[in-house]
N, C-alpha and C. Protein backbone atom coordinates (compact mmCIF):
# COMPACT_ATOMS: atom_id res chain seq x y z
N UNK A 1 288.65 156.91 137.63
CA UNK A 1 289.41 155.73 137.22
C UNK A 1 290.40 156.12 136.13
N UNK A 2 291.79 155.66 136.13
CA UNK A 2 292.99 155.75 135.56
C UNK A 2 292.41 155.63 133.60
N UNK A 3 292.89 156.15 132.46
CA UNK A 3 292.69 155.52 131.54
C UNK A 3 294.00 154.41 131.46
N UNK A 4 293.10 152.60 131.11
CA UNK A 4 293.74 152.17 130.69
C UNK A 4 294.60 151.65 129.35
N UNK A 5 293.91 153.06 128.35
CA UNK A 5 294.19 152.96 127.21
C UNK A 5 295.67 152.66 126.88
N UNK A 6 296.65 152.19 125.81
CA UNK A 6 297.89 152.07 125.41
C UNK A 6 298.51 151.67 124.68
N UNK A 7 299.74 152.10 123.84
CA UNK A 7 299.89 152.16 122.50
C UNK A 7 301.26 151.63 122.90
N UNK A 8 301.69 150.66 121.53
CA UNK A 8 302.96 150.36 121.69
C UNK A 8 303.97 150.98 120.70
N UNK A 9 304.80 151.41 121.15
CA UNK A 9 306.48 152.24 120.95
C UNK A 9 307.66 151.58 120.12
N UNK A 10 307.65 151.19 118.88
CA UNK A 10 308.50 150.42 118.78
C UNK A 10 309.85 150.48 118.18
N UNK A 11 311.25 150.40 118.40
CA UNK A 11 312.03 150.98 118.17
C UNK A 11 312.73 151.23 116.75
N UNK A 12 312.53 152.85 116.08
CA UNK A 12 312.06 152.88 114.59
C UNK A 12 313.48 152.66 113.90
N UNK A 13 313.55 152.00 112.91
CA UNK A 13 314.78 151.65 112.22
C UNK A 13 314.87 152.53 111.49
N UNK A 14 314.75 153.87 111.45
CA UNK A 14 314.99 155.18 110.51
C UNK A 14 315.13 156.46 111.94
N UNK A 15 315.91 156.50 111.87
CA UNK A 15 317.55 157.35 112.49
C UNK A 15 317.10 158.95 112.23
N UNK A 16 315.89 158.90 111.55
CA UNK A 16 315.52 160.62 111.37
C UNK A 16 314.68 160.36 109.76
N UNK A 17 313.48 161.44 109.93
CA UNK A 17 312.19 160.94 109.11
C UNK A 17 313.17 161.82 107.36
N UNK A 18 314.70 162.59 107.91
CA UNK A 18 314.96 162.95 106.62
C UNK A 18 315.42 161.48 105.92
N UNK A 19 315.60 160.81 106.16
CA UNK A 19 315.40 159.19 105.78
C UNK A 19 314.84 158.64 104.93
N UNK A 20 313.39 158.93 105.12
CA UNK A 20 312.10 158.17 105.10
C UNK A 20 311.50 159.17 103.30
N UNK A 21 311.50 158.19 102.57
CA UNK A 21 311.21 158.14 101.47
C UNK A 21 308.76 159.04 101.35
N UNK A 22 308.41 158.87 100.39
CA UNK A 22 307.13 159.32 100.33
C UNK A 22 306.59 157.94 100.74
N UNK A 23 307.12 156.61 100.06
CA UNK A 23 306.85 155.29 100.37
C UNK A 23 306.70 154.67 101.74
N UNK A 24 308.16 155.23 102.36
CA UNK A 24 307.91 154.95 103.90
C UNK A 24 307.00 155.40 104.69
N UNK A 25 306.46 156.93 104.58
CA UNK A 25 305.63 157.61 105.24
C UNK A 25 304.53 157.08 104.64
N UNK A 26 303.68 156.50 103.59
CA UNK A 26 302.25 156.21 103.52
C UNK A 26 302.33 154.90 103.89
N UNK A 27 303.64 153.79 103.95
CA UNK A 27 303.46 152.66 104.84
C UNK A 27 303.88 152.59 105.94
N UNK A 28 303.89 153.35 106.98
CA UNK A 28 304.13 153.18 107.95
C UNK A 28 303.23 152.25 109.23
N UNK A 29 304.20 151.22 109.15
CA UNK A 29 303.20 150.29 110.34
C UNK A 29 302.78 151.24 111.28
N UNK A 30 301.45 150.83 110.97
CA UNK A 30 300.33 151.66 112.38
C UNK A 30 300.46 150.64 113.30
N UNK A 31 299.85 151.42 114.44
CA UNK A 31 299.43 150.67 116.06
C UNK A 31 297.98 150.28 116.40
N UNK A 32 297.06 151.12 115.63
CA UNK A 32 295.97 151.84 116.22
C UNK A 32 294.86 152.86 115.58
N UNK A 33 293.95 152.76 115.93
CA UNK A 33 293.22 153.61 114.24
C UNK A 33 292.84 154.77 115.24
N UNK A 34 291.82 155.93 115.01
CA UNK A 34 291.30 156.90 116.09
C UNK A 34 289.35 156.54 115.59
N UNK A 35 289.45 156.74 116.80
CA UNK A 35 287.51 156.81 117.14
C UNK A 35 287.00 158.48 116.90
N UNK A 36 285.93 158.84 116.65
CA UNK A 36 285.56 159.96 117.18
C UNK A 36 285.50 160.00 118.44
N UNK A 37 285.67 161.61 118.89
CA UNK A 37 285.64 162.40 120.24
C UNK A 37 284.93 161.41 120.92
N UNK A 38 283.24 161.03 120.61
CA UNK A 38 282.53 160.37 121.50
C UNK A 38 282.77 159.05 121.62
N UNK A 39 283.47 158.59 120.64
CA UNK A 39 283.82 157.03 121.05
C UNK A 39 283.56 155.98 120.00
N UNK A 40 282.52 156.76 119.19
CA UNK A 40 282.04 155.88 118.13
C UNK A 40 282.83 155.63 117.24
N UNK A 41 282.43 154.80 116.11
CA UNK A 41 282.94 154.38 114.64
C UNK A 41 283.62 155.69 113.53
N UNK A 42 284.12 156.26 113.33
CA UNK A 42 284.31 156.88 112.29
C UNK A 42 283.80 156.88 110.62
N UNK A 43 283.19 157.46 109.52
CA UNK A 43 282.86 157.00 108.84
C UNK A 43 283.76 156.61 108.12
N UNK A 44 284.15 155.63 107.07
CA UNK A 44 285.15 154.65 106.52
C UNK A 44 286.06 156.11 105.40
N UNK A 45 285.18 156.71 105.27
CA UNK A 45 285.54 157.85 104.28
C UNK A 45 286.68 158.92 105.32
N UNK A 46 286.98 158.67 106.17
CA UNK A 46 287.78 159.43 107.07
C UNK A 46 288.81 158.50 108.27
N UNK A 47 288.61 157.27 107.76
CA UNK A 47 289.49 156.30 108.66
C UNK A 47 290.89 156.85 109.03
N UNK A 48 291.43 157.08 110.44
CA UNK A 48 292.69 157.02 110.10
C UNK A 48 293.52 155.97 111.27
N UNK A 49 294.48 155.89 110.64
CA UNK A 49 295.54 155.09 111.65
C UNK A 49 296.52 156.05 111.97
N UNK A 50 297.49 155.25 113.27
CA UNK A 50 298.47 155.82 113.88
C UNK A 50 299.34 155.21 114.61
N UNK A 51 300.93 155.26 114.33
CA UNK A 51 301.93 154.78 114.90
C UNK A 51 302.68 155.48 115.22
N UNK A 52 303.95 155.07 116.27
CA UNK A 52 304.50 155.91 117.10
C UNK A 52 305.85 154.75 117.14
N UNK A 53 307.10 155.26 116.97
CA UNK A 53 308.25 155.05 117.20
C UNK A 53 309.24 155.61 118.30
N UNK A 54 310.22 154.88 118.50
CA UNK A 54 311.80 155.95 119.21
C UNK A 54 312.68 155.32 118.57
N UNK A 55 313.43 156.05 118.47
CA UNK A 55 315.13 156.35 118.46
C UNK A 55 315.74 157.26 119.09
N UNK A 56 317.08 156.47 118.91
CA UNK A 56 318.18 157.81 120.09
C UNK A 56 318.01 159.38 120.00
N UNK A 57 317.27 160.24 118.64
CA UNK A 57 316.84 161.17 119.04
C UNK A 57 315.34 161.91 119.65
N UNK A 58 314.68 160.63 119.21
CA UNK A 58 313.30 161.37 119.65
C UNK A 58 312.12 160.64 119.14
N UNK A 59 310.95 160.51 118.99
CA UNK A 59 309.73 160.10 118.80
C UNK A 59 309.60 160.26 117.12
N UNK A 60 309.35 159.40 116.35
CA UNK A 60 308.37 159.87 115.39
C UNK A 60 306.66 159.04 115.48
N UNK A 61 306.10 160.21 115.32
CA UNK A 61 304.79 159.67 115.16
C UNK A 61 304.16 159.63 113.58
N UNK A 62 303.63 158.89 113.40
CA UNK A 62 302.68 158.93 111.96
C UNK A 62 301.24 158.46 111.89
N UNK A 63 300.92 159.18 110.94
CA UNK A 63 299.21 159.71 110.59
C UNK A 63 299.48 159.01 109.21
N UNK A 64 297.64 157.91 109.11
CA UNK A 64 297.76 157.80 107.55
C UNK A 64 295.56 157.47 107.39
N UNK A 65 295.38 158.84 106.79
CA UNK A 65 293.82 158.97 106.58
C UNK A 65 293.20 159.24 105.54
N UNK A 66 292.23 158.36 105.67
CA UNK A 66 291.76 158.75 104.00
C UNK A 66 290.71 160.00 104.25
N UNK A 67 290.30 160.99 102.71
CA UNK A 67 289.64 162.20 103.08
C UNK A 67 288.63 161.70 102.04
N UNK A 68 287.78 162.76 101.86
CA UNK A 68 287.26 163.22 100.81
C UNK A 68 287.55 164.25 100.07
N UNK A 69 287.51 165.33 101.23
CA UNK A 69 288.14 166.82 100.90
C UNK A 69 289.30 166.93 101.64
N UNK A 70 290.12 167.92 101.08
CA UNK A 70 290.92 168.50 102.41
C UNK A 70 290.75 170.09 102.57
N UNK A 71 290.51 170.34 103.42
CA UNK A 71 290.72 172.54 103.79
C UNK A 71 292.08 172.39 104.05
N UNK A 72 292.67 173.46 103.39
CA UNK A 72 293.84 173.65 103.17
C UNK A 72 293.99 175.24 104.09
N UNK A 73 295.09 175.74 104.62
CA UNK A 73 295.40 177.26 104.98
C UNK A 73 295.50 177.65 103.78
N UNK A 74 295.15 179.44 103.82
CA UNK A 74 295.18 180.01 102.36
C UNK A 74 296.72 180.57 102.52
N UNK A 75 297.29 181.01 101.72
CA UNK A 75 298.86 180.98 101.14
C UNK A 75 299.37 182.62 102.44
N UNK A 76 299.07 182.29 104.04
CA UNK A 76 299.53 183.16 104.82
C UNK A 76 301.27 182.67 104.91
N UNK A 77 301.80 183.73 105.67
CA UNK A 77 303.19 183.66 105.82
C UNK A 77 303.93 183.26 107.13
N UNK A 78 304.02 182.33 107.08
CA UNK A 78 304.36 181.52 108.78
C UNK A 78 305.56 182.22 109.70
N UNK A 79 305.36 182.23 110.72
CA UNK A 79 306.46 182.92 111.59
C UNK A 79 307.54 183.24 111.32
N UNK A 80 307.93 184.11 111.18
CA UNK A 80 309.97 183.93 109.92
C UNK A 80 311.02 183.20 111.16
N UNK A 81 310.64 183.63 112.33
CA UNK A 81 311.59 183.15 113.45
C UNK A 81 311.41 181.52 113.55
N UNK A 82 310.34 181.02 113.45
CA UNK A 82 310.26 179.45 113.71
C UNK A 82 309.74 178.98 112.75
N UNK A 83 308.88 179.78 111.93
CA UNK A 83 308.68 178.47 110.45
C UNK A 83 307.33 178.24 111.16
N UNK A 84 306.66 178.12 112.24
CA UNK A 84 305.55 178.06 112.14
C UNK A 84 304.17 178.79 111.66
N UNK A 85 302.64 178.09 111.93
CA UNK A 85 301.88 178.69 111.65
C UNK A 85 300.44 178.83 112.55
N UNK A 86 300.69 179.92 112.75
CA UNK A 86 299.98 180.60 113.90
C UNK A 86 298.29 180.14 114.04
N UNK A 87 297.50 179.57 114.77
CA UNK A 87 296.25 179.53 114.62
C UNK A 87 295.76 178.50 113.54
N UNK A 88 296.91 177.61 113.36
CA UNK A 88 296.46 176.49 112.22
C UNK A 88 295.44 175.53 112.51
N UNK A 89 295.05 175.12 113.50
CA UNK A 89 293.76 174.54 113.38
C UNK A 89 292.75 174.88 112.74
N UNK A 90 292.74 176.54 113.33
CA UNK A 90 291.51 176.94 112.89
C UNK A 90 291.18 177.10 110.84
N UNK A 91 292.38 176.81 110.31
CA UNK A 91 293.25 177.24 108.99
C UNK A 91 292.84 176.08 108.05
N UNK A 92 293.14 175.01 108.59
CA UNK A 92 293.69 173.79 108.10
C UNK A 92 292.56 172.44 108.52
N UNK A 93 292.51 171.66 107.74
CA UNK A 93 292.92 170.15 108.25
C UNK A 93 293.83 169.75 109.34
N UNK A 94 294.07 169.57 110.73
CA UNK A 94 295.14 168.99 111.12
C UNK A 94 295.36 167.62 111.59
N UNK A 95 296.77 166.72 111.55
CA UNK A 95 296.77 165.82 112.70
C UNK A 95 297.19 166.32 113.82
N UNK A 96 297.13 165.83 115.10
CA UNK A 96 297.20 166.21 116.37
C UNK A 96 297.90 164.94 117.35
N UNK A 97 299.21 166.02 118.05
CA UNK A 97 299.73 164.81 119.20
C UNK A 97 299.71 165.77 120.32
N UNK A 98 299.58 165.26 121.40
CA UNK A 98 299.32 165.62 122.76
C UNK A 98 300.17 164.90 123.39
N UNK A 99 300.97 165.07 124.18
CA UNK A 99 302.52 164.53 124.90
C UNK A 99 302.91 165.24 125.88
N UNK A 100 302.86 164.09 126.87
CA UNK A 100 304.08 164.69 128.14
C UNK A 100 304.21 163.35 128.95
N UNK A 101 305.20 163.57 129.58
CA UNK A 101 305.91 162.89 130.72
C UNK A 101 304.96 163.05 132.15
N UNK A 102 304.29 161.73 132.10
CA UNK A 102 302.86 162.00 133.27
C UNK A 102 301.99 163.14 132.92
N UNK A 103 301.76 163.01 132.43
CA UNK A 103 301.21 164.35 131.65
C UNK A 103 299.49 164.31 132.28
N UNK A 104 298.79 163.05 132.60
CA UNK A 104 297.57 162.78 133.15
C UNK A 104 297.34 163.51 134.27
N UNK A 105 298.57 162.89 135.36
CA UNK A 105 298.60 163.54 136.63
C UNK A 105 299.22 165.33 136.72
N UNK A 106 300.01 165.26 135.60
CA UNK A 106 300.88 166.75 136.35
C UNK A 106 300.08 167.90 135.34
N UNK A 107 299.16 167.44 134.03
CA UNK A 107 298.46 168.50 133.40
C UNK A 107 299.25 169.31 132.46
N UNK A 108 300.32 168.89 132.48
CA UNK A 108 301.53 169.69 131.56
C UNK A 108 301.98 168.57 130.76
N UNK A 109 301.46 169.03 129.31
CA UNK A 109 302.18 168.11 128.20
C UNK A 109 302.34 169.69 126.69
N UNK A 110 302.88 168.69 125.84
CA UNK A 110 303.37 169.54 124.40
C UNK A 110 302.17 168.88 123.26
N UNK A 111 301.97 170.28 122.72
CA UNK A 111 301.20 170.06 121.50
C UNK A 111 301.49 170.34 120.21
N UNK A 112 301.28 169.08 119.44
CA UNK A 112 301.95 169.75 117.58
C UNK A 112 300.84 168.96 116.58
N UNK A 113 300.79 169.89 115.74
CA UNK A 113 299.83 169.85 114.72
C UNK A 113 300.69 170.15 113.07
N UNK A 114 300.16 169.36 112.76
CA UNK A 114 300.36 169.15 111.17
C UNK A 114 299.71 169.06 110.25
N UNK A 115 299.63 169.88 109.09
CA UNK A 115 298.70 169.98 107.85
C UNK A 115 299.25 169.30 106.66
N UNK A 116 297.99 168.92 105.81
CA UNK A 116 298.26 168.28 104.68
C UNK A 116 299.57 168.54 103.89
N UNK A 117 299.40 170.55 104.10
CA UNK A 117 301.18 170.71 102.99
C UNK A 117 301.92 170.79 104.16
N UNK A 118 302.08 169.76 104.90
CA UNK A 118 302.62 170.43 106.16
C UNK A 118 303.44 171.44 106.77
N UNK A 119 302.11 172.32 106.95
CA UNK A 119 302.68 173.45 107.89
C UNK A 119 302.43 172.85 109.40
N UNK A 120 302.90 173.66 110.18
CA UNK A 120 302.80 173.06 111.50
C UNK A 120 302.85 174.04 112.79
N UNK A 121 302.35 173.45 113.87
CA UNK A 121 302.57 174.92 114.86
C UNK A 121 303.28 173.74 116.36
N UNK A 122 303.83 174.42 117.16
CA UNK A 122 304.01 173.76 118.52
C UNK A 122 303.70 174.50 119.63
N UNK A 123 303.03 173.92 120.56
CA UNK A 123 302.07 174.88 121.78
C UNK A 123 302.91 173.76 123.32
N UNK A 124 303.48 174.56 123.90
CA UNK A 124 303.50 174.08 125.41
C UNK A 124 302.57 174.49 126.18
N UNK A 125 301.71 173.33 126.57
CA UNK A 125 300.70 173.68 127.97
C UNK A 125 300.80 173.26 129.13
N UNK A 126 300.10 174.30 129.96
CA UNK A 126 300.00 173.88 131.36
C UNK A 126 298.81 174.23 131.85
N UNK A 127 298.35 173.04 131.74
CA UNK A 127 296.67 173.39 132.54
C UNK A 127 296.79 174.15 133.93
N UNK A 128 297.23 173.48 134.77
CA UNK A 128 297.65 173.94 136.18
C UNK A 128 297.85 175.75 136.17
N UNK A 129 298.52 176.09 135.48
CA UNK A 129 298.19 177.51 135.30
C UNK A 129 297.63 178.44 134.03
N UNK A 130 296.71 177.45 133.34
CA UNK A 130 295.83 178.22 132.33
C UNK A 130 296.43 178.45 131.43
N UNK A 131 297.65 177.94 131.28
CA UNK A 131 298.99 178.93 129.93
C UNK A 131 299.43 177.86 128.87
N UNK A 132 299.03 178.77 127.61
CA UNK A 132 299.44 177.96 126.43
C UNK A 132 300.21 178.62 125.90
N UNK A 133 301.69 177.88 125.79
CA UNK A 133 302.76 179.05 125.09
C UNK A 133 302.99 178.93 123.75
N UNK A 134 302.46 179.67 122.47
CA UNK A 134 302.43 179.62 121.08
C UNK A 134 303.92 179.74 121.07
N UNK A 135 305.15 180.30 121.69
CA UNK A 135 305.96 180.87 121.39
C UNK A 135 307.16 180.04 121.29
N UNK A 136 306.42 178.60 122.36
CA UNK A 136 307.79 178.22 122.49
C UNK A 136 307.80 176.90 121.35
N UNK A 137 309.65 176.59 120.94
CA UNK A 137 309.51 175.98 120.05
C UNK A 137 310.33 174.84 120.44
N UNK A 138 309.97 173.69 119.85
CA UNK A 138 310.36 172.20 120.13
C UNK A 138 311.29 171.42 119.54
N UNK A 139 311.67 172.09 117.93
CA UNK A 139 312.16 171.79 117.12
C UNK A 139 311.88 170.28 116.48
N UNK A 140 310.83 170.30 116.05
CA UNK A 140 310.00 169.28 115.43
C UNK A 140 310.08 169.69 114.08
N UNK A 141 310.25 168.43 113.21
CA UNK A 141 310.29 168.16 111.88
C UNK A 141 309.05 167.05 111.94
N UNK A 142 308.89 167.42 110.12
CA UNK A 142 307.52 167.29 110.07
C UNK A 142 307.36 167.10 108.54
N UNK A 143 306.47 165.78 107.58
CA UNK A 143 306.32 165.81 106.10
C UNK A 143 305.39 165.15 105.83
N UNK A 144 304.27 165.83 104.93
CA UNK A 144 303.20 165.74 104.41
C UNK A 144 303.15 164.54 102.90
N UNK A 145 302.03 163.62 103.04
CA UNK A 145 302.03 162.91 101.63
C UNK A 145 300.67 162.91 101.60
N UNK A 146 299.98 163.41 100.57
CA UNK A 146 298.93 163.22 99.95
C UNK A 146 298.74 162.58 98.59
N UNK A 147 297.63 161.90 98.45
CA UNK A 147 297.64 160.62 97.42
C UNK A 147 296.32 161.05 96.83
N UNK A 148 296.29 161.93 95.90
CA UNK A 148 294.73 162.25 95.74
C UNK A 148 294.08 161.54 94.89
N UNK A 149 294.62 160.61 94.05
CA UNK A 149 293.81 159.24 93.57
C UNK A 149 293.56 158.43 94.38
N UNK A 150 294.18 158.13 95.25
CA UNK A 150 293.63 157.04 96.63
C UNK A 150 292.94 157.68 97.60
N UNK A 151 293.02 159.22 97.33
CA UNK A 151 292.53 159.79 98.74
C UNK A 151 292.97 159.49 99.64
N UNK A 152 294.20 159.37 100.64
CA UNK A 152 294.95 159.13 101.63
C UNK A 152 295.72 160.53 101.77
N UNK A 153 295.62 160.83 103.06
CA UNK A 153 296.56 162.01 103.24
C UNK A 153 297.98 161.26 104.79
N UNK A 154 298.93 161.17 104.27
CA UNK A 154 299.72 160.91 105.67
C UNK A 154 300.45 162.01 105.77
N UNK A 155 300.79 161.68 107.44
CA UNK A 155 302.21 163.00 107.97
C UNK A 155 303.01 162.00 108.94
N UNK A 156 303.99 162.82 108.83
CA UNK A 156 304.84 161.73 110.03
C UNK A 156 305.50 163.22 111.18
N UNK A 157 305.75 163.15 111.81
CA UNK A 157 306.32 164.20 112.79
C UNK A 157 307.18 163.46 113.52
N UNK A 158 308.91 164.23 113.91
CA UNK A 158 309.49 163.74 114.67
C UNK A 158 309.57 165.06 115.57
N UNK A 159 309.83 164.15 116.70
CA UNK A 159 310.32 165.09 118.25
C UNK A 159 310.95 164.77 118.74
N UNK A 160 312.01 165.63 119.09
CA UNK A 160 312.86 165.43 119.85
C UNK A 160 313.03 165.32 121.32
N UNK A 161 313.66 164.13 122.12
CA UNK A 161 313.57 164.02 123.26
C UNK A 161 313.98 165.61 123.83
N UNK A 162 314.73 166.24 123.60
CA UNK A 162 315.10 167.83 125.10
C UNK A 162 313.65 168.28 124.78
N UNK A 163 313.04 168.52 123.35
CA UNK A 163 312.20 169.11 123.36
C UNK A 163 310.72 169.15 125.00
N UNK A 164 311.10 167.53 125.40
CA UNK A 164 309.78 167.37 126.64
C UNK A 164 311.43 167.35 127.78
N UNK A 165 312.40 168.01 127.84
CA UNK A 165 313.12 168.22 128.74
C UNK A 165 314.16 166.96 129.14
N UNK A 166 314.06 165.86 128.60
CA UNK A 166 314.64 164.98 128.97
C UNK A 166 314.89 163.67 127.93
N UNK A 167 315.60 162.72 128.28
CA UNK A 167 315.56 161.43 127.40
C UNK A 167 314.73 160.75 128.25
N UNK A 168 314.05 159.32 126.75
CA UNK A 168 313.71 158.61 127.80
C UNK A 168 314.38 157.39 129.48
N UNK A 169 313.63 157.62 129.94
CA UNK A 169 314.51 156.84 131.39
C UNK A 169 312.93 155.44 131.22
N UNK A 170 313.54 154.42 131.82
CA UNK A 170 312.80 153.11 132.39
C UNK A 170 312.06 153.33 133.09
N UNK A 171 311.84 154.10 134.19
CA UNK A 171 311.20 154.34 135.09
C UNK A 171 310.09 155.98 134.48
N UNK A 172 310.04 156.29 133.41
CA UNK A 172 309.39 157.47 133.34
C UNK A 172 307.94 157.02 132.67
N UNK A 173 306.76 157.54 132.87
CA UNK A 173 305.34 157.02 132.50
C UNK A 173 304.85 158.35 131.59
N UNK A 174 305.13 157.85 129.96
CA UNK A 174 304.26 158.70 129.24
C UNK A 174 303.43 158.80 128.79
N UNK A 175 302.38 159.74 128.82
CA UNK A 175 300.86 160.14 128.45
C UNK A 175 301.15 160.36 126.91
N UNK A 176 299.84 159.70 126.00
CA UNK A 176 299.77 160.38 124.72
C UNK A 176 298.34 160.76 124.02
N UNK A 177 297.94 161.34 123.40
CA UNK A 177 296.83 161.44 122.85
C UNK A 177 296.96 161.85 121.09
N UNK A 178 295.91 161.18 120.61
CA UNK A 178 296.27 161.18 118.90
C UNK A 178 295.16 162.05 118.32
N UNK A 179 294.81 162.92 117.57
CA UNK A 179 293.91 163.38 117.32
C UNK A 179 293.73 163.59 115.53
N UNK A 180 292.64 163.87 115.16
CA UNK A 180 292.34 164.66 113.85
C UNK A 180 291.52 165.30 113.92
N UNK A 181 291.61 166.46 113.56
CA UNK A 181 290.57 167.67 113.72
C UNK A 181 290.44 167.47 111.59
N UNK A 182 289.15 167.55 111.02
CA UNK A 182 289.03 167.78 109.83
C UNK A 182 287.63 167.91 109.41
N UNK A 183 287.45 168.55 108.78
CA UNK A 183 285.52 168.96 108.01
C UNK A 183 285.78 170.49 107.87
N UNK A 184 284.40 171.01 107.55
CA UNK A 184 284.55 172.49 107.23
C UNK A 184 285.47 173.58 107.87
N UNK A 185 285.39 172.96 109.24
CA UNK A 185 285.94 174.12 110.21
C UNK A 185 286.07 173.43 111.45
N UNK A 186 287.50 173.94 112.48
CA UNK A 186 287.38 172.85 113.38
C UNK A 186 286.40 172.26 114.15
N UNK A 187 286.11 171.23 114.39
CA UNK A 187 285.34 171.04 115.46
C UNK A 187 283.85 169.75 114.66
N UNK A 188 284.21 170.45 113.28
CA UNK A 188 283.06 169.52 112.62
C UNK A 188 283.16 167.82 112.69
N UNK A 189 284.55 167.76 112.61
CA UNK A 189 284.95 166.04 112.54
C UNK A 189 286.16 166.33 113.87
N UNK A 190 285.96 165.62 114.55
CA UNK A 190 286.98 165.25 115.45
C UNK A 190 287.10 163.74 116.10
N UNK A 191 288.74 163.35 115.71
CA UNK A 191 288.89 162.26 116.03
C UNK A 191 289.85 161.56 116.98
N UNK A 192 289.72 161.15 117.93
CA UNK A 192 291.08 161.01 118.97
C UNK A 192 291.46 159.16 118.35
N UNK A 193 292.51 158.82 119.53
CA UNK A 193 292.89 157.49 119.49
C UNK A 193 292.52 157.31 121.13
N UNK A 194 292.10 157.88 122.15
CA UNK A 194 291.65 157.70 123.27
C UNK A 194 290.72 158.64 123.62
N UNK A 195 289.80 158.84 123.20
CA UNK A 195 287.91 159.51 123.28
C UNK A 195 287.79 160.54 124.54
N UNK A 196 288.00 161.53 123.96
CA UNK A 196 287.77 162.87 125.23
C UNK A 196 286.33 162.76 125.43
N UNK A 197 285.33 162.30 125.20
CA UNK A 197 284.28 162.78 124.76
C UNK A 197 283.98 164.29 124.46
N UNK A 198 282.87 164.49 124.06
CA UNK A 198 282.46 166.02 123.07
C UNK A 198 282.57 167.52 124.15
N UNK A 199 282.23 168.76 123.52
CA UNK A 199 282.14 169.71 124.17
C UNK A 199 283.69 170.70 123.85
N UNK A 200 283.68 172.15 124.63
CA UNK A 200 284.48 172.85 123.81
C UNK A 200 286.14 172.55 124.72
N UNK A 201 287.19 172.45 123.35
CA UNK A 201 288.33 171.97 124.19
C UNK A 201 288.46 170.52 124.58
N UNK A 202 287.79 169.69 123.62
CA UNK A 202 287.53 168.37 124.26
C UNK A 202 289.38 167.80 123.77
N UNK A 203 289.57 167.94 123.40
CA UNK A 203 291.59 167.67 123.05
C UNK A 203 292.00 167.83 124.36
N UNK A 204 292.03 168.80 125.10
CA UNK A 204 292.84 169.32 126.23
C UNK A 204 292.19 168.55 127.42
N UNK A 205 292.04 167.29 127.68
CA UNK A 205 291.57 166.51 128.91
C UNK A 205 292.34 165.62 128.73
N UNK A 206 293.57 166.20 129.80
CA UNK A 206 294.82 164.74 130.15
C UNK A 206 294.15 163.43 130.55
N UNK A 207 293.47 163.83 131.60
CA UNK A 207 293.02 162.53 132.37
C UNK A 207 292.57 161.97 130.82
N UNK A 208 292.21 161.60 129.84
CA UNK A 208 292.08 161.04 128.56
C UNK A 208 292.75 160.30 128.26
N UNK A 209 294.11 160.75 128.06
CA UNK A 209 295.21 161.01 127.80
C UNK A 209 295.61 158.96 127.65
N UNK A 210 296.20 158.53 126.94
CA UNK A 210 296.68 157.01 127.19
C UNK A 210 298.11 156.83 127.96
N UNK A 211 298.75 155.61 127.66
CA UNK A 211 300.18 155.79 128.07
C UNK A 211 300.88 155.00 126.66
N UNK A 212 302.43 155.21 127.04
CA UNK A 212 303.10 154.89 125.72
C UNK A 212 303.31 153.64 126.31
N UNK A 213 304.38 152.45 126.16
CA UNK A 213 304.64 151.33 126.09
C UNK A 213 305.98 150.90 125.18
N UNK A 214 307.03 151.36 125.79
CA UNK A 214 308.25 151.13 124.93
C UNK A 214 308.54 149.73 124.85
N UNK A 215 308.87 149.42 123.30
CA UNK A 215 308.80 148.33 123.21
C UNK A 215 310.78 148.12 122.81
N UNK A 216 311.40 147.19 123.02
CA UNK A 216 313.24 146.97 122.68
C UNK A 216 312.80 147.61 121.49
C-alpha cells in the first residue's frame, strides 16, 4: 500500500535563505514535527519540527529541535573542492532530507545532511543500482542556529531545482522524507517525519518516503 503520508509546500517569501536573518531561521513556520523510526512519540527533550518551502530557485527546508547535548564533528577539514564533509553522520548530530521526483517508485532520490555548525555533505542515490555518489554536488546552501539557553538547535537548507534535474512542473509527484539522526553515535536516536520503521539503513526505504503538496 502507497504511503499516504504529506506535507504542505508553501510558497516562501524569502528569495534565498542569504535573506533570512538568525530570527527567521528559529521561527520558521513548521508543517509537521518527526516521530521516531518506529513510529512512536519522541521524548519532549528532542522534539523537532519541520517545514518546507519553494521559490523560483529551489526548496528551502527547515529543522527546529530541542537537544540536550549536541556531538559535534571534531575540527576535520572538509573537501577543498566542494566544502563538504565526508562521513558526517557518522561525525555529527545531523538533520536529514531525502528527495526526489517519484522517488517511491523509481528508487532514485538526493540526500543532504546538516550539522549543528553546519557542515554538510550531499549524496545522490540510486537504489536500483546499489550506488551512492559522495562525489556529486548539488549546490546546496545551508545555516546553522543554536540557542543553548533554550536548547533549540535549527538549520534551514536550500536546494536548488537543476540540482534534482529539473524545475518544478504541475504534473510532477514528489517524494520526501525528514529525518534526525542524534545521541551518542548514529543510530542511537533516530527520527523521521514518515516512520521507516527500525533496522540497518532504515533512512534509505523510498516506499516510506511521503509526497510534497505545492501549495500557490
Amino acid at each position: 500500500m502507497p504511503n499516504e503520508k504529506t506535507i504542505h509546500c508553501r510558497r516562501s517569501p524569502f528569495p534565498s535563505i542569504d535573506l533570512m536573518d538568525d530570527a527567521d531561521i528559529d521561527h520558521f513556520v513548521t508543517a509537521d514535527h518527526l516521530l521516531m523510526v518506529d513510529g512512536t512519540e519522541p521524548p519532549s527533550t528532542i522534539d523537532t519540527q519541520v517545514g518546507i518551502e519553494w521559490n523560483e530557485n529551489g526548496f528551502i527546508v527547515c529543522f527546529r529541535g530541542r537537544f540536550n547535548t549536541l556531538r559535534l564533528a571534531p575540527p576535520v577539514e572538509p573537501s577543498p573542492h566542494q566544502g563538504k564533509t565526508y562521513h558526517l553522520w557518522e561525525l555529527s548530530d545531523v538533520y536529514e532530507v531525502f528527495m526526489g521526483v517519484d522517488a517511491a517508485r523509481t528508487l532514485r532520490y538526493k540526500e543532504f545532511q546538516v550539522s549543528p555548525d553546519a557542515r554538510w555533505i550531499d549524496i545522490d542515490v540510486d537504489k536500483n543500482l546499489g550506488i551512492s555518489n559522495h562525489h556529486w554536488y548539488s549546490g546546496l546552501q545551508c545555516r546553522s542556529v543554536v540557542d543553548q539557553e533554550m536548547k533549540i538547535w535549527s538549520s534551514v537548507i536550500e536546494l536548488p531545482w537543476n540540482c534534482f534535474g529539473q524545475h518544478r512542473r504541475t504534473e510532477d509527484h514528489w517524494n520526501i522524507n525528514l529525518y534526525r539522526a542524534t545521541g551518542a553515535f548514529h543510530g542511537d536516536e533516530l527520527l523521521a517525519w514518515s516512520p521507516t520503521g527500525t533496522g540497518p539503513k532504515c533512512f534509505h526505504r523510498p516506499e516510506h518516503f511521503g509526497t510534497i503538496i505545492f501549495e500557490p
